[in-house]
Protein backbone atom coordinates (compact mmCIF):
# COMPACT_ATOMS: atom_id res chain seq x y z
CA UNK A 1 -42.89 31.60 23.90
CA UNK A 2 -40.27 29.03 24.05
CA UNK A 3 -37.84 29.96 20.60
CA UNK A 4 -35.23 27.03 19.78
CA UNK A 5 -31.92 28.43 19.29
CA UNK A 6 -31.47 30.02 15.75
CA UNK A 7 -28.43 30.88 13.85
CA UNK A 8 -27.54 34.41 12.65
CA UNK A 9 -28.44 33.83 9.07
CA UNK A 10 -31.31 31.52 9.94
CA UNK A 11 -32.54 35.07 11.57
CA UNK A 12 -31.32 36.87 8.77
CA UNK A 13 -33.51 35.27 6.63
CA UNK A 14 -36.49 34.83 8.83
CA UNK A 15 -36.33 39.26 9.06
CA UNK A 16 -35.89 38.62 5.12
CA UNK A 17 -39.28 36.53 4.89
CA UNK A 18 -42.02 38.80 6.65
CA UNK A 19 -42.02 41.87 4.54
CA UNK A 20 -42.84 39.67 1.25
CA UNK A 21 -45.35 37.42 3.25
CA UNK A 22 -48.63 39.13 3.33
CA UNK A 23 -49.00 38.17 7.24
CA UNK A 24 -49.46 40.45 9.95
CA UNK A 25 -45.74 40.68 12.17
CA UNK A 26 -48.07 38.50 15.13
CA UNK A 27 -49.40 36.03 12.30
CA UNK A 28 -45.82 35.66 10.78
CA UNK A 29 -44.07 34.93 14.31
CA UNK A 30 -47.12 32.99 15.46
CA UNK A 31 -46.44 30.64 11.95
CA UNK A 32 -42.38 30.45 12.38
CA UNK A 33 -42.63 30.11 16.14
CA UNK A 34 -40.58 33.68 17.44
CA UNK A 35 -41.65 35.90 19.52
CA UNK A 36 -42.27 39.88 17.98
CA UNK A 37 -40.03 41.10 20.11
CA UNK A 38 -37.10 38.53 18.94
CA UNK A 39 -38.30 39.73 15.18
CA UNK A 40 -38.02 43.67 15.91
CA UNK A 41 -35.00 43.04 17.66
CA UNK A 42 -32.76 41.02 14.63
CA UNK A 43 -34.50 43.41 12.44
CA UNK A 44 -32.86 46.43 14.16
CA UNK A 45 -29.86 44.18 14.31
CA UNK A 46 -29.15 43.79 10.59
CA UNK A 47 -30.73 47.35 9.99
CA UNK A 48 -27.64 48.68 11.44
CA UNK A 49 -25.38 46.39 10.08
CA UNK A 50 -26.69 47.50 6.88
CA UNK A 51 -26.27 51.09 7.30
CA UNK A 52 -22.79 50.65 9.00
CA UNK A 53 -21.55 49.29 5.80
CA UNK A 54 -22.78 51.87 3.76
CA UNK A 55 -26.50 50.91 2.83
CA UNK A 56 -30.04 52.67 3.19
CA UNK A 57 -30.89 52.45 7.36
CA UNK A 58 -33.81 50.55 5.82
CA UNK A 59 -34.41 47.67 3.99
CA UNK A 60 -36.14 48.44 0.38
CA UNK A 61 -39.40 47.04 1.98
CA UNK A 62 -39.15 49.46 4.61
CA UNK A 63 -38.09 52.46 2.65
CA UNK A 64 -40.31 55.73 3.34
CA UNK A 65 -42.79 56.76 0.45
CA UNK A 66 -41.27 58.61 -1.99
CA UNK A 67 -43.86 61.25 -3.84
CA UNK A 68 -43.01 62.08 -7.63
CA UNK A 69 -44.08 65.08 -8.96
CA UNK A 70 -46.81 64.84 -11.81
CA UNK A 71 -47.00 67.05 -14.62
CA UNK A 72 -50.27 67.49 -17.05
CA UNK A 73 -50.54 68.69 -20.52
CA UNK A 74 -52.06 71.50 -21.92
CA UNK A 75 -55.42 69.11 -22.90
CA UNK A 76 -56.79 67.51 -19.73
CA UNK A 77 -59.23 64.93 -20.50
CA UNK A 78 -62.40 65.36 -18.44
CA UNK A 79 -62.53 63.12 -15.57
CA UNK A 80 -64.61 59.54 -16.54
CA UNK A 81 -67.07 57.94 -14.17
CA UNK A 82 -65.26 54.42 -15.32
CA UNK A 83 -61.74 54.68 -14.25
CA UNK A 84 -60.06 53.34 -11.41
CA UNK A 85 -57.53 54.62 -9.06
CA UNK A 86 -54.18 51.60 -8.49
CA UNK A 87 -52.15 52.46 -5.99
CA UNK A 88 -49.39 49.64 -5.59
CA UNK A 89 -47.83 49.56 -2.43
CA UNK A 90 -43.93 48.78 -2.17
CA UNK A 91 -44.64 44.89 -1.07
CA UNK A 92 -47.02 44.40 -4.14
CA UNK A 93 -50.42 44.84 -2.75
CA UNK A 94 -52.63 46.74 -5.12
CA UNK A 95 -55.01 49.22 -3.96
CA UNK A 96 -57.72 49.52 -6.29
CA UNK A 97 -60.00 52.45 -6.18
CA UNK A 98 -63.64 53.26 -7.86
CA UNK A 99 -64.99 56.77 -8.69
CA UNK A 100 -67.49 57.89 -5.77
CA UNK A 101 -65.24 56.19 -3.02
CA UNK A 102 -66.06 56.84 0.38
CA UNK A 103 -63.24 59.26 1.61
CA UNK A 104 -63.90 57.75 5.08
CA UNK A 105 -63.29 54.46 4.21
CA UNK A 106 -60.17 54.95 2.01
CA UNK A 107 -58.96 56.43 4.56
CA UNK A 108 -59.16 53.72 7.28
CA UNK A 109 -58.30 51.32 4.30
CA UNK A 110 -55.04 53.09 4.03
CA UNK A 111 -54.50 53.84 7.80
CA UNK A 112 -54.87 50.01 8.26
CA UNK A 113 -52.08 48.91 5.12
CA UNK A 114 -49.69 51.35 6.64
CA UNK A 115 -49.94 49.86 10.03
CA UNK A 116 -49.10 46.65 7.97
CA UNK A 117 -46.26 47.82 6.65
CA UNK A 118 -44.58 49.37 9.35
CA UNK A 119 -45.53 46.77 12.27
């Protein structure tokens, strides 16, 4: 792929721009004309700039999931046929998901969104 010359912060804000975009790393490049490998690279670029100054390795959109603890009361309610499971990912996609699930498919469901947000 033939990329036109690009500035530093024209990069910068290009690695910026995918994380929030809701495209594939492919679709994103395919739309702004880079190639994935030009991507991946300024986004290890600034990653280290980032953490040579002091910051997180990662950007906030690329920060590992963090698990809270969760504590109960003494009164558990008994689980209702009705409610819904959200997860909300760190780049704002919701996860909804209904009682009686398919295990199987949640789980390709979430196999797929993490390959989204690590690609």
């Amino acid at each position: 792929m033939a990329e036109k010359r690009r500035s530093r912060e024209q990069w910068r804000e290009l690695v910026r721009g995918w994380p929030g975009s809701g495209l594939t790393q492919a679709q994103y490049c395919e739309r702004h004309g880079i190639s994935t490998g030009s991507l991946s690279r300024w986004r290890a670029v600034f990653g280290r700039e980032h953490h040579a100054c002091g910051g997180p390795a990662r950007s906030d959109a690329e920060a590992p999931v963090r698990l809270l603890p969760v504590q109960f009361g003494d009164a558990l309610e008994p689980p209702r046929s009705d409610r819904v499971l959200t997860v909300v990912f760190g780049d704002g996609v919701r996860l909804e998901v209904p009682p009686g699930c398919d295990s199987a498919t949640l789980a390709r469901v979430v196999d797929v969104l993490a390959q989204r947000t690590t690609a």
